[in-house]
PDB file of N, CA and C in Angstrom:
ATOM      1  N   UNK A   1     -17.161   2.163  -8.653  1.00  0.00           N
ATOM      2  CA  UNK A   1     -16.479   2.847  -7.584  1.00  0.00           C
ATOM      3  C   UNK A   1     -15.805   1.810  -6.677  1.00  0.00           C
ATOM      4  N   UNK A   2     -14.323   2.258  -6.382  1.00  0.00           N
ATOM      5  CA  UNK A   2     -13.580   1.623  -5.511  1.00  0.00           C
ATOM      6  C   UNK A   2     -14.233   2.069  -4.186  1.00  0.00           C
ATOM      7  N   UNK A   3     -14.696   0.724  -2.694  1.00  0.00           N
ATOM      8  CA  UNK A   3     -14.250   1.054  -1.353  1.00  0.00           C
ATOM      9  C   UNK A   3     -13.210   0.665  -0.949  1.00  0.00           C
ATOM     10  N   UNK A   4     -12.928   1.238   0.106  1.00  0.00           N
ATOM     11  CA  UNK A   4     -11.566   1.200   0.384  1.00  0.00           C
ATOM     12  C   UNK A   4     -11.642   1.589   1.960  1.00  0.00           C
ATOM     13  N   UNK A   5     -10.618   0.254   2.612  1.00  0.00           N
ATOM     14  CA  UNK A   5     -11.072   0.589   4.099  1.00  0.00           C
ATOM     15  C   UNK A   5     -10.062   0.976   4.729  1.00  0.00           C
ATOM     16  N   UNK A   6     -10.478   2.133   5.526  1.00  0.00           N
ATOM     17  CA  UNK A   6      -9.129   2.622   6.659  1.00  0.00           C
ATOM     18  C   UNK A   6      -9.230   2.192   7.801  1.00  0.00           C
ATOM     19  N   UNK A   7      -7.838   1.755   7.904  1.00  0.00           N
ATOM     20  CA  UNK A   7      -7.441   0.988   9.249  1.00  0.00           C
ATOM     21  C   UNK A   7      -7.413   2.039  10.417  1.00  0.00           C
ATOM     22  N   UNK A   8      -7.184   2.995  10.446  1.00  0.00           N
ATOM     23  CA  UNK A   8      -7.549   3.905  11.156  1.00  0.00           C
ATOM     24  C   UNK A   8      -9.031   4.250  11.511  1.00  0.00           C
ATOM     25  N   UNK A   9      -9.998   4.327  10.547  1.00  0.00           N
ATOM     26  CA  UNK A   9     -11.324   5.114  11.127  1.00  0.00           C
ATOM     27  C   UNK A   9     -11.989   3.778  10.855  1.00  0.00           C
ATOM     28  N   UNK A  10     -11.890   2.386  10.741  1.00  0.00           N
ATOM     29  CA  UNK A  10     -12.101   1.098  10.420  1.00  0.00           C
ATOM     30  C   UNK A  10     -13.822   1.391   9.658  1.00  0.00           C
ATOM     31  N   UNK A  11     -13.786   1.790   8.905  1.00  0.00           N
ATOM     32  CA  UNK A  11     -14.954   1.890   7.720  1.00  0.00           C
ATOM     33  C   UNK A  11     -14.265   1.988   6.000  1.00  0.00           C
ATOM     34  N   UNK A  12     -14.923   1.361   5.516  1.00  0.00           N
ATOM     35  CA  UNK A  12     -15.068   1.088   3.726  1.00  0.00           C
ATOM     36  C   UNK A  12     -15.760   2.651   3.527  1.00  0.00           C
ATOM     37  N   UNK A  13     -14.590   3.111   2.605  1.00  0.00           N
ATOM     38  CA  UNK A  13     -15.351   4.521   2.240  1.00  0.00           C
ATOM     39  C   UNK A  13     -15.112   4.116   0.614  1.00  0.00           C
ATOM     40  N   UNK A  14     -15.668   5.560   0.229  1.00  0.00           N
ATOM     41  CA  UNK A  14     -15.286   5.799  -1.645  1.00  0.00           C
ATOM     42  C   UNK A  14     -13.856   6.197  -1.541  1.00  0.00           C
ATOM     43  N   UNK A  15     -13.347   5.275  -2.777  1.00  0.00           N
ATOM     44  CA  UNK A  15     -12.047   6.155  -3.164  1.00  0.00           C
ATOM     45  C   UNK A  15     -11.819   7.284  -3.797  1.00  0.00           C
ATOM     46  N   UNK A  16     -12.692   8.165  -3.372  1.00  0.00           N
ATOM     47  CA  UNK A  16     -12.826   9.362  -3.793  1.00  0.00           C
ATOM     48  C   UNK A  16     -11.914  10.195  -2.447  1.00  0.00           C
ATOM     49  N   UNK A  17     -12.487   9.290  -1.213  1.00  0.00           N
ATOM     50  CA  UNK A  17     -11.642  10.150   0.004  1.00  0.00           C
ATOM     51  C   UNK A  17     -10.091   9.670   0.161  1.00  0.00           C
ATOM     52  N   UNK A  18      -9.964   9.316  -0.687  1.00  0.00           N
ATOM     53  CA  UNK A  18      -8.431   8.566  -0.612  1.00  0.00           C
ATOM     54  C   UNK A  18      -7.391   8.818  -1.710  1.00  0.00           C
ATOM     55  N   UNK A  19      -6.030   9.027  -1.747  1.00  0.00           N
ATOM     56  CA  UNK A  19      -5.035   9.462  -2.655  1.00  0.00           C
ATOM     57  C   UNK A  19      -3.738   8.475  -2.497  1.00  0.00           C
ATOM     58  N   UNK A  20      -3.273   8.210  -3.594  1.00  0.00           N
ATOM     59  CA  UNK A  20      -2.292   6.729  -3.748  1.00  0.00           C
ATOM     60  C   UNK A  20      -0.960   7.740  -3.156  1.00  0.00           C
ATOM     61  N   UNK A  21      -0.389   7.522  -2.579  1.00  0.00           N
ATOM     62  CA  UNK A  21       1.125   7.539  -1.908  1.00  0.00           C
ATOM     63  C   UNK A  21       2.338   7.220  -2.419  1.00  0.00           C
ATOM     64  N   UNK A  22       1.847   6.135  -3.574  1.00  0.00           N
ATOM     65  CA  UNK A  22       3.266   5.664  -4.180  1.00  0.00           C
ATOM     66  C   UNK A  22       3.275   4.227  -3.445  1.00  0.00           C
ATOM     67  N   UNK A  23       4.404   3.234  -3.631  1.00  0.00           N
ATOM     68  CA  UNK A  23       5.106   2.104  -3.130  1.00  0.00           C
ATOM     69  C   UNK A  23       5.285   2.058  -1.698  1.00  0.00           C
ATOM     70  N   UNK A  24       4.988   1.093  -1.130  1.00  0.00           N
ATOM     71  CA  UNK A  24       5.171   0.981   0.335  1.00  0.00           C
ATOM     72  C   UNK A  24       6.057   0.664   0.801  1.00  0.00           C
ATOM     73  N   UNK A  25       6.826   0.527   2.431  1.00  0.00           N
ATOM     74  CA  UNK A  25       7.926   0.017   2.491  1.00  0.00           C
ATOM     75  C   UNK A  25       9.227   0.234   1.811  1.00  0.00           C
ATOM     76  N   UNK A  26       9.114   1.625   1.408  1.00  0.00           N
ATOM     77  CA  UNK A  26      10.413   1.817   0.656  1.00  0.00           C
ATOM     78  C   UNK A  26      11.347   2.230   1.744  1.00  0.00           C
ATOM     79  N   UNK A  27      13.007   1.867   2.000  1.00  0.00           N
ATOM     80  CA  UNK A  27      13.528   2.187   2.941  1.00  0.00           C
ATOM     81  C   UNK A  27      14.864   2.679   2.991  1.00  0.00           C
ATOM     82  N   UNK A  28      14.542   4.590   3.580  1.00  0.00           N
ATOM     83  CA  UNK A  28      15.164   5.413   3.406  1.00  0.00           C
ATOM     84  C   UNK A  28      16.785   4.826   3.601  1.00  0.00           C
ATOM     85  N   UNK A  29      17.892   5.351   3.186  1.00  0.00           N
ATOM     86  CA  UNK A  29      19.304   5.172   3.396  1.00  0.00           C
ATOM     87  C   UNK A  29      19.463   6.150   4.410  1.00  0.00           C
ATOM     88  N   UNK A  30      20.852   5.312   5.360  1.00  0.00           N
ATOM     89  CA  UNK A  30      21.159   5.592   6.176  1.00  0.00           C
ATOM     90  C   UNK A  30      21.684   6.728   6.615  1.00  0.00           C
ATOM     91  N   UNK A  31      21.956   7.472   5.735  1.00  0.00           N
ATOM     92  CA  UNK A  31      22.666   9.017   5.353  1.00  0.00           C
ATOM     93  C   UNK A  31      22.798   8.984   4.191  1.00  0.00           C
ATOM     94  N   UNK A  32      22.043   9.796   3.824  1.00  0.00           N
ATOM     95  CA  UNK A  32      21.273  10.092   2.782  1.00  0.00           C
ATOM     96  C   UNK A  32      22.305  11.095   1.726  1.00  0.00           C
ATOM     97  N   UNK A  33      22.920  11.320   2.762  1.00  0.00           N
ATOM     98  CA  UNK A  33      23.879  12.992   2.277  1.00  0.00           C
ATOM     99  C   UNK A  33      25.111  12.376   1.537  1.00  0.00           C
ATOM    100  N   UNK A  34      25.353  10.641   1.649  1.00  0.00           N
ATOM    101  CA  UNK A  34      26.719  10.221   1.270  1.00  0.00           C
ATOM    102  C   UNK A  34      26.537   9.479   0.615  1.00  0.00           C
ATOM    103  N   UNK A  35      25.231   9.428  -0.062  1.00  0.00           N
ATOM    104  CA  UNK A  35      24.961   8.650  -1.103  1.00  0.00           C
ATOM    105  C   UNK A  35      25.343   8.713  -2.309  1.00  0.00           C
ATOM    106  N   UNK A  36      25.749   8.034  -3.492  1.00  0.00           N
ATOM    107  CA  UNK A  36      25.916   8.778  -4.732  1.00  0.00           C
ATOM    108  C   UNK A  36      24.552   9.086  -5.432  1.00  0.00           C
ATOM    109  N   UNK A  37      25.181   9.666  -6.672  1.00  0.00           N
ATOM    110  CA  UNK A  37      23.472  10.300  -7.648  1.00  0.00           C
ATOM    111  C   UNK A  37      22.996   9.053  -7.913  1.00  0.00           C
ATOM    112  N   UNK A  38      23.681   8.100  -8.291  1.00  0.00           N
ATOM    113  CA  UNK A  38      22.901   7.107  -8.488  1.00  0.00           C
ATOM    114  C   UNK A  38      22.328   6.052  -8.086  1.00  0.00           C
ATOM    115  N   UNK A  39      22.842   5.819  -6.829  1.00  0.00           N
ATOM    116  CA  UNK A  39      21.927   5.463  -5.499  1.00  0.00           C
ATOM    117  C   UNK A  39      20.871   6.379  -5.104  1.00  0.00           C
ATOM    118  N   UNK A  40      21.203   8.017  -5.321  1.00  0.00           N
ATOM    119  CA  UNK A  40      19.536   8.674  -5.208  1.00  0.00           C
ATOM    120  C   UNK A  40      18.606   8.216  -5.606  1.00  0.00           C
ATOM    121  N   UNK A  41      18.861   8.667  -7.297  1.00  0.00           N
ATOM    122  CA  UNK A  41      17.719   8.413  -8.323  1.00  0.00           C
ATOM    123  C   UNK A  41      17.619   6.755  -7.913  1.00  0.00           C
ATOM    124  N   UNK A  42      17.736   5.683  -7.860  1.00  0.00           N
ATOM    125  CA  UNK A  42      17.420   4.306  -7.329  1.00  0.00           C
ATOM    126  C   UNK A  42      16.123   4.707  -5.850  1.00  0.00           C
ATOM    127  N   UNK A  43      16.721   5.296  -5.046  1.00  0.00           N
ATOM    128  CA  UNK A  43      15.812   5.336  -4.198  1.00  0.00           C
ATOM    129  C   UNK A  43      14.779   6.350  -4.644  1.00  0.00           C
ATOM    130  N   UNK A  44      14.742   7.430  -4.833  1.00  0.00           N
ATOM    131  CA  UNK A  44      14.115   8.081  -4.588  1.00  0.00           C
ATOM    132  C   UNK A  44      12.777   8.077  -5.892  1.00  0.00           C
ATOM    133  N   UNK A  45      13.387   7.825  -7.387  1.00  0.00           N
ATOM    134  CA  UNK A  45      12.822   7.673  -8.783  1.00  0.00           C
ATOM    135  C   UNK A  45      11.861   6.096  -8.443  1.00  0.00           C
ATOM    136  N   UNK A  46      13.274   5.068  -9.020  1.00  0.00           N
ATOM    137  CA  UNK A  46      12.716   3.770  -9.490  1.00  0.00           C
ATOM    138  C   UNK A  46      11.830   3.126  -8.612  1.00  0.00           C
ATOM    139  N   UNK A  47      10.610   2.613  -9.143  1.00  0.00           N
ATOM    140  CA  UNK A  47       9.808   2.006  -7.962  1.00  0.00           C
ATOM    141  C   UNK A  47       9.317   0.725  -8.536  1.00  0.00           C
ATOM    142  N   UNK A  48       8.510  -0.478  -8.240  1.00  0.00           N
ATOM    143  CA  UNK A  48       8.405  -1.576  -9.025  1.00  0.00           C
ATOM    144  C   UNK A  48       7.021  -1.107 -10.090  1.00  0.00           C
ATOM    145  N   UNK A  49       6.503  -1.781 -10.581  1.00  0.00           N
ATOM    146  CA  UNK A  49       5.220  -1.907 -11.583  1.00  0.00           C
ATOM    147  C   UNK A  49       4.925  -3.196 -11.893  1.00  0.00           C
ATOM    148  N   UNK A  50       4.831  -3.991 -10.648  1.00  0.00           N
ATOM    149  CA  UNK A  50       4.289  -5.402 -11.400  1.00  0.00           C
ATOM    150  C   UNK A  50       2.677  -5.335 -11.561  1.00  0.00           C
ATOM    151  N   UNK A  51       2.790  -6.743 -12.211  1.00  0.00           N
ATOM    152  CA  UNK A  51       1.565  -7.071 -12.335  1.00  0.00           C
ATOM    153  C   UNK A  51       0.969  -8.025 -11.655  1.00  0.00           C
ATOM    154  N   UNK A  52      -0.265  -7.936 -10.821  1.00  0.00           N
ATOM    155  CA  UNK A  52      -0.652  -8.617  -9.723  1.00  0.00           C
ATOM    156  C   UNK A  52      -0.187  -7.659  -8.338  1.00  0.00           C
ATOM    157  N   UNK A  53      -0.147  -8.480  -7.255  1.00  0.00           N
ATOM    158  CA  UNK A  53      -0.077  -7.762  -5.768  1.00  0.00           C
ATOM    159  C   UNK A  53       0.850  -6.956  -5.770  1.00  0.00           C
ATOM    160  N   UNK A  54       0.657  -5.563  -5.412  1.00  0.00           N
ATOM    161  CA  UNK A  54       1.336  -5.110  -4.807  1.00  0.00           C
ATOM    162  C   UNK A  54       1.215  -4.016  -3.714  1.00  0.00           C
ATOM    163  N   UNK A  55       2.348  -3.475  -2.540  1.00  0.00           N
ATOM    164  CA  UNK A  55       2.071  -2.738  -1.701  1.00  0.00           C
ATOM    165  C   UNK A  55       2.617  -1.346  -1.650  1.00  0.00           C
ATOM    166  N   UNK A  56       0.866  -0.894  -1.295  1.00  0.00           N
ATOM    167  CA  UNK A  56       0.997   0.700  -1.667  1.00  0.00           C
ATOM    168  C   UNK A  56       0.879   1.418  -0.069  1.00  0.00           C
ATOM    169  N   UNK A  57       1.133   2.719  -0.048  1.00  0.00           N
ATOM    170  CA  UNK A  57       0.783   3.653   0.876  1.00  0.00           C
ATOM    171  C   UNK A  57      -0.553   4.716   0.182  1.00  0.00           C
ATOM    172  N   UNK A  58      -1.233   4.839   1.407  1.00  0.00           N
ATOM    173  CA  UNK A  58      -2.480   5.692   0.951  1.00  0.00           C
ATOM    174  C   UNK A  58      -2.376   6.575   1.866  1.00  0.00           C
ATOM    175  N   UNK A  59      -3.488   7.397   1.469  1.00  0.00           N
ATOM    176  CA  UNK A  59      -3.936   8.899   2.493  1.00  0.00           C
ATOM    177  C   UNK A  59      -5.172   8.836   2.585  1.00  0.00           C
ATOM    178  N   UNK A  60      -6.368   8.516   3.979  1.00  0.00           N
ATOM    179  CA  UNK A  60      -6.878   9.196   3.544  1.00  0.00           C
ATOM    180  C   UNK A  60      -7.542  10.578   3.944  1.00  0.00           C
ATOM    181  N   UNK A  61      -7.181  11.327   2.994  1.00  0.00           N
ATOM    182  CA  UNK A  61      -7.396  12.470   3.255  1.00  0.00           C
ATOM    183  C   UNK A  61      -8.896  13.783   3.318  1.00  0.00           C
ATOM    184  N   UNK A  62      -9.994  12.871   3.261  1.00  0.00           N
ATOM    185  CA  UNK A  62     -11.160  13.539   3.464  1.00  0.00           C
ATOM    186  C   UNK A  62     -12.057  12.689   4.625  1.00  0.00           C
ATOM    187  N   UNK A  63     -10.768  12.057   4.923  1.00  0.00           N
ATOM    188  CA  UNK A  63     -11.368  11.767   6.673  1.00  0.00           C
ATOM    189  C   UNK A  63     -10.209  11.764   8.079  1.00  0.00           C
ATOM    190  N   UNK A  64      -9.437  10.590   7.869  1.00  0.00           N
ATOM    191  CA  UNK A  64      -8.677  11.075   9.525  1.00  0.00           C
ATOM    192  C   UNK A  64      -7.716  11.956   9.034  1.00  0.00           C
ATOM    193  N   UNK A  65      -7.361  11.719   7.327  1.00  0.00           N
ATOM    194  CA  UNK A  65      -6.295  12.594   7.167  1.00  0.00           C
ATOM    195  C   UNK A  65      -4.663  11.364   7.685  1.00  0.00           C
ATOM    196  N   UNK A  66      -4.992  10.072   7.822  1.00  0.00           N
ATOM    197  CA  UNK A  66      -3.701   9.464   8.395  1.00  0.00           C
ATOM    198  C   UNK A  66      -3.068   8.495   6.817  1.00  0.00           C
ATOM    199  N   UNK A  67      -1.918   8.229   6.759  1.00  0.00           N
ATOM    200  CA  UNK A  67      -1.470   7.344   6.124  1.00  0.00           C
ATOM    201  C   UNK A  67      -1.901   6.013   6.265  1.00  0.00           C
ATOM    202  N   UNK A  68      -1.513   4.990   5.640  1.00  0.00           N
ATOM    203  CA  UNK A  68      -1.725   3.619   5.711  1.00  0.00           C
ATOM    204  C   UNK A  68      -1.672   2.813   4.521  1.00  0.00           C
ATOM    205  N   UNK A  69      -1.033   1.389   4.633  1.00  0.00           N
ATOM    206  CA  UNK A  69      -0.935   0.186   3.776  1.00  0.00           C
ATOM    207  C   UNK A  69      -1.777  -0.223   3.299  1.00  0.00           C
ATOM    208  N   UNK A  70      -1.538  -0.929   2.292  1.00  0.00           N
ATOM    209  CA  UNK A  70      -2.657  -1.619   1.365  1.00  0.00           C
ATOM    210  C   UNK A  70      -1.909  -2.697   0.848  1.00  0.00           C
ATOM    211  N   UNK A  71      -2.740  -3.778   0.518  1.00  0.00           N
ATOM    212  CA  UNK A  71      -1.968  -4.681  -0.106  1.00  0.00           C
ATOM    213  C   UNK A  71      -3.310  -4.652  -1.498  1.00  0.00           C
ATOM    214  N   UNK A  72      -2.933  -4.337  -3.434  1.00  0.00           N
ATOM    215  CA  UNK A  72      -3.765  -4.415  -4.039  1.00  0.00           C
ATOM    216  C   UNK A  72      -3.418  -4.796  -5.131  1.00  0.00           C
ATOM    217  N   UNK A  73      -4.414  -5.493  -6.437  1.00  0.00           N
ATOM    218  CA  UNK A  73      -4.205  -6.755  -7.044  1.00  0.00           C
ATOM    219  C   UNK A  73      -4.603  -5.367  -8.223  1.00  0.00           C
ATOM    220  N   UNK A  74      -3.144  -5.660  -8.979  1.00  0.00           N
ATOM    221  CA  UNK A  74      -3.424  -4.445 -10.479  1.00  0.00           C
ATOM    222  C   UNK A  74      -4.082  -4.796 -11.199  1.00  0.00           C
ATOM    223  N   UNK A  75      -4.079  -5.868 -11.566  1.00  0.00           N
ATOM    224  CA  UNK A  75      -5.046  -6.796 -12.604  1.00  0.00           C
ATOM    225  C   UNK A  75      -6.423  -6.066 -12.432  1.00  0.00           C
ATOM    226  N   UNK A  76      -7.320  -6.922 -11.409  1.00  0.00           N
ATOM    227  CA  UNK A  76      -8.704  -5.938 -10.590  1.00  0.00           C
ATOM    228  C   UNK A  76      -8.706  -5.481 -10.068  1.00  0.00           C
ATOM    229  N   UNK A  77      -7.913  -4.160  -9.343  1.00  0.00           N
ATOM    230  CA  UNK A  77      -7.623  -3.505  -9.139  1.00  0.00           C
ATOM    231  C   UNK A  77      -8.443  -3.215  -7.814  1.00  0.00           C
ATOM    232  N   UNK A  78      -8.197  -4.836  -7.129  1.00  0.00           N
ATOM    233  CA  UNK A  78      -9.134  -4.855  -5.992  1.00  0.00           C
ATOM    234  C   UNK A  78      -8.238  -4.949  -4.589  1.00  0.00           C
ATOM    235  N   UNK A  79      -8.531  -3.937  -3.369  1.00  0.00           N
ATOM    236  CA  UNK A  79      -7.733  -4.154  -2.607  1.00  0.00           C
ATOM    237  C   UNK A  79      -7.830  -5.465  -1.489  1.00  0.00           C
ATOM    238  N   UNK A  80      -6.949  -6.025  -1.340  1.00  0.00           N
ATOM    239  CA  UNK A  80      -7.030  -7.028  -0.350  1.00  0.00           C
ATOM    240  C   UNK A  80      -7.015  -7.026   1.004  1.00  0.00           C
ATOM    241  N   UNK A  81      -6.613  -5.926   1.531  1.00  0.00           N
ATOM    242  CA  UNK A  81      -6.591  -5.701   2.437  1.00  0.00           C
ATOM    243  C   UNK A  81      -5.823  -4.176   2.921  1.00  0.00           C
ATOM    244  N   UNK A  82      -6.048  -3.823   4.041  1.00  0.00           N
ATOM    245  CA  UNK A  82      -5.665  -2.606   4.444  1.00  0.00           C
ATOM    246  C   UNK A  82      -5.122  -2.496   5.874  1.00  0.00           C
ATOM    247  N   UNK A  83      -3.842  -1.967   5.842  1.00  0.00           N
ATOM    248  CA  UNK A  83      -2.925  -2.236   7.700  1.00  0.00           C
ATOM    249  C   UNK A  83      -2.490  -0.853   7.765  1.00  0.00           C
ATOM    250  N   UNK A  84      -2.371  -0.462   9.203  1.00  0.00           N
ATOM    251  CA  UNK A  84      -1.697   0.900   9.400  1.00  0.00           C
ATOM    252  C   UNK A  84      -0.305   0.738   9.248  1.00  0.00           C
ATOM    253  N   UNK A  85       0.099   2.166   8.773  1.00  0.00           N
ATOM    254  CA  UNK A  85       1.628   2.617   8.540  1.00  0.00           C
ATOM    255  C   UNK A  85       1.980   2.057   9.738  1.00  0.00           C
ATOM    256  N   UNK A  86       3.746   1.518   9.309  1.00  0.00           N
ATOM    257  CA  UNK A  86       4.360   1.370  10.659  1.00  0.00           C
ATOM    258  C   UNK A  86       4.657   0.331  10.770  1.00  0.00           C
ATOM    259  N   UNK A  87       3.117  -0.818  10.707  1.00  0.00           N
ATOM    260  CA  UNK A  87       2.991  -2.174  10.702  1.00  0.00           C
ATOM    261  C   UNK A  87       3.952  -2.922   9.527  1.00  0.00           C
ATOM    262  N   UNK A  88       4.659  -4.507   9.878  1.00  0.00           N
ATOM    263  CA  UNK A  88       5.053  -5.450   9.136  1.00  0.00           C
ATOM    264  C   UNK A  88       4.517  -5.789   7.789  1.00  0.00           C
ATOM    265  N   UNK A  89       5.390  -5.143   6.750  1.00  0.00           N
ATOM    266  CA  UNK A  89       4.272  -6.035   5.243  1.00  0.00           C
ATOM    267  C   UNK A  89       3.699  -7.279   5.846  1.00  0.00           C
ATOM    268  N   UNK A  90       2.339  -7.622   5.209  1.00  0.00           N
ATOM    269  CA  UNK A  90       2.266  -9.002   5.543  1.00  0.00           C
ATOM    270  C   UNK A  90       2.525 -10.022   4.626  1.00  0.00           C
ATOM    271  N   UNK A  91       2.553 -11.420   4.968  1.00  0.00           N
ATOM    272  CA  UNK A  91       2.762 -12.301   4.301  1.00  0.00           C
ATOM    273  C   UNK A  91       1.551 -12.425   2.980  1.00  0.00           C
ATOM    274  N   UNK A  92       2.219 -12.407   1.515  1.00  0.00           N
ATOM    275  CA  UNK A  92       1.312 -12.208   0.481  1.00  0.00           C
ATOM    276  C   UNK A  92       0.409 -13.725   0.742  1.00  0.00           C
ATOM    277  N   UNK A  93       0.992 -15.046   0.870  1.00  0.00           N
ATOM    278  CA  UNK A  93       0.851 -15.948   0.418  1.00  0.00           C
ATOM    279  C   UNK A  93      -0.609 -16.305   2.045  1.00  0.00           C
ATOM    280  N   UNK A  94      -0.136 -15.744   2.880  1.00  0.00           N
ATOM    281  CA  UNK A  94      -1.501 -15.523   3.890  1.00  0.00           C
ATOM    282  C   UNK A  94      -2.800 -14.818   3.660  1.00  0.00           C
ATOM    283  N   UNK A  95      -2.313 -13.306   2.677  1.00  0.00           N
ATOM    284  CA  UNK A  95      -2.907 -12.950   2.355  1.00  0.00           C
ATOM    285  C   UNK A  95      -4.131 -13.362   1.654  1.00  0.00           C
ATOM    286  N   UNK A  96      -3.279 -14.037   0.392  1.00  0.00           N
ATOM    287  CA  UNK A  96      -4.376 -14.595  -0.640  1.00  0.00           C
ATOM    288  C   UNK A  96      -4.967 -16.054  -0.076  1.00  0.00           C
ATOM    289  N   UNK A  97      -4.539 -16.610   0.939  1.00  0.00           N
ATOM    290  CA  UNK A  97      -5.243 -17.975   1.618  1.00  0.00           C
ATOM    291  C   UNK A  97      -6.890 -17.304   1.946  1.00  0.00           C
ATOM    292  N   UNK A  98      -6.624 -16.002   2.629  1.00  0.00           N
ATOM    293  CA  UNK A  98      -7.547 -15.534   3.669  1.00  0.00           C
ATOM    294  C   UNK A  98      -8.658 -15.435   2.741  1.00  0.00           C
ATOM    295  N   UNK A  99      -7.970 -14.616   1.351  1.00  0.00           N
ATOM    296  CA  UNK A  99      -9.175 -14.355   0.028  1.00  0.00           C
ATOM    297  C   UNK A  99      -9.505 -15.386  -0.019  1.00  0.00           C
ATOM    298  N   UNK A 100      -9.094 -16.470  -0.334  1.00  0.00           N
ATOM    299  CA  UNK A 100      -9.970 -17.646  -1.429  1.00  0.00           C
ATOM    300  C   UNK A 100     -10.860 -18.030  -0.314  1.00  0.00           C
ATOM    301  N   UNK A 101     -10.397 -18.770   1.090  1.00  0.00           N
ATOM    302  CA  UNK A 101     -11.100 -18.891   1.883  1.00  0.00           C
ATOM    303  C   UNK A 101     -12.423 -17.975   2.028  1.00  0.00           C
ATOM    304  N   UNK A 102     -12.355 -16.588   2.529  1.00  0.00           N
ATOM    305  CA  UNK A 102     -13.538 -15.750   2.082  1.00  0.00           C
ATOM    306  C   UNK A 102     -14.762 -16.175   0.655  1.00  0.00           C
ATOM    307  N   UNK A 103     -13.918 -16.365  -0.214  1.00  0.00           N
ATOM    308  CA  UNK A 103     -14.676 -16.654  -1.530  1.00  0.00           C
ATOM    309  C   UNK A 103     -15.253 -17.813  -1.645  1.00  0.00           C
ATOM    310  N   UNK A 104     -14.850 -18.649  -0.473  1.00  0.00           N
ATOM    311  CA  UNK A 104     -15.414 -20.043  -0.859  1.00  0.00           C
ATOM    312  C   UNK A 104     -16.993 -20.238  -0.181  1.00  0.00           C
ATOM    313  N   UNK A 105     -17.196 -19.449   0.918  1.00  0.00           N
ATOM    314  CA  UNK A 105     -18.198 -19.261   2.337  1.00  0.00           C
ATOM    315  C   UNK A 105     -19.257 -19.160   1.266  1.00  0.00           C
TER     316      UNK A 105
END
């Protein structure tokens, strides 16, 4: 079992109370209405699939019920961390300093 912590109710729950959102930081066009079809489908369809870090939006929804960021590693499918919607992606390369550091203690 995945925990998984909300930045909102700041506790590690099961990811059982939580539902993936899709890609984070995706950013809507400016008028949306004068877009062509194929600038839609770009925004609205294609999303990345790498392998290793990447940033998602979550819900969770069997507690505050609020959105929020994640930064999580596909490989182990372990999250690194967790920031409220709204907030600045963070820097990956800070990110993973903070891990190894942690891992070394």
């Amino acid at each position: 079992m995945l925990l998984i912590k909300c930045p909102y109710c700041e506790e590690e729950r099961s990811e059982l109370e939580f539902r993936g959102a899709g890609e984070a930081h995706i950013v809507r066009p400016a008028n949306i209405a004068e877009i062509s079809d194929e600038e839609f489908a770009e925004y609205f369809f294609l999303r990345d699939n790498p392998k290793g870090l990447i940033f998602e939006r979550w819900r969770h929804i069997h507690g505050c019920g609020r959105f929020f960021n994640a930064v999580r590693d596909t490989v182990s499918d372990k999250f690194l961390m967790t920031y409220k919607a709204g907030e600045p992606k963070p820097d990956v390369a800070a990110v993973l300093n903070s891990q190894d550091k942690g891992a070394a203690k």
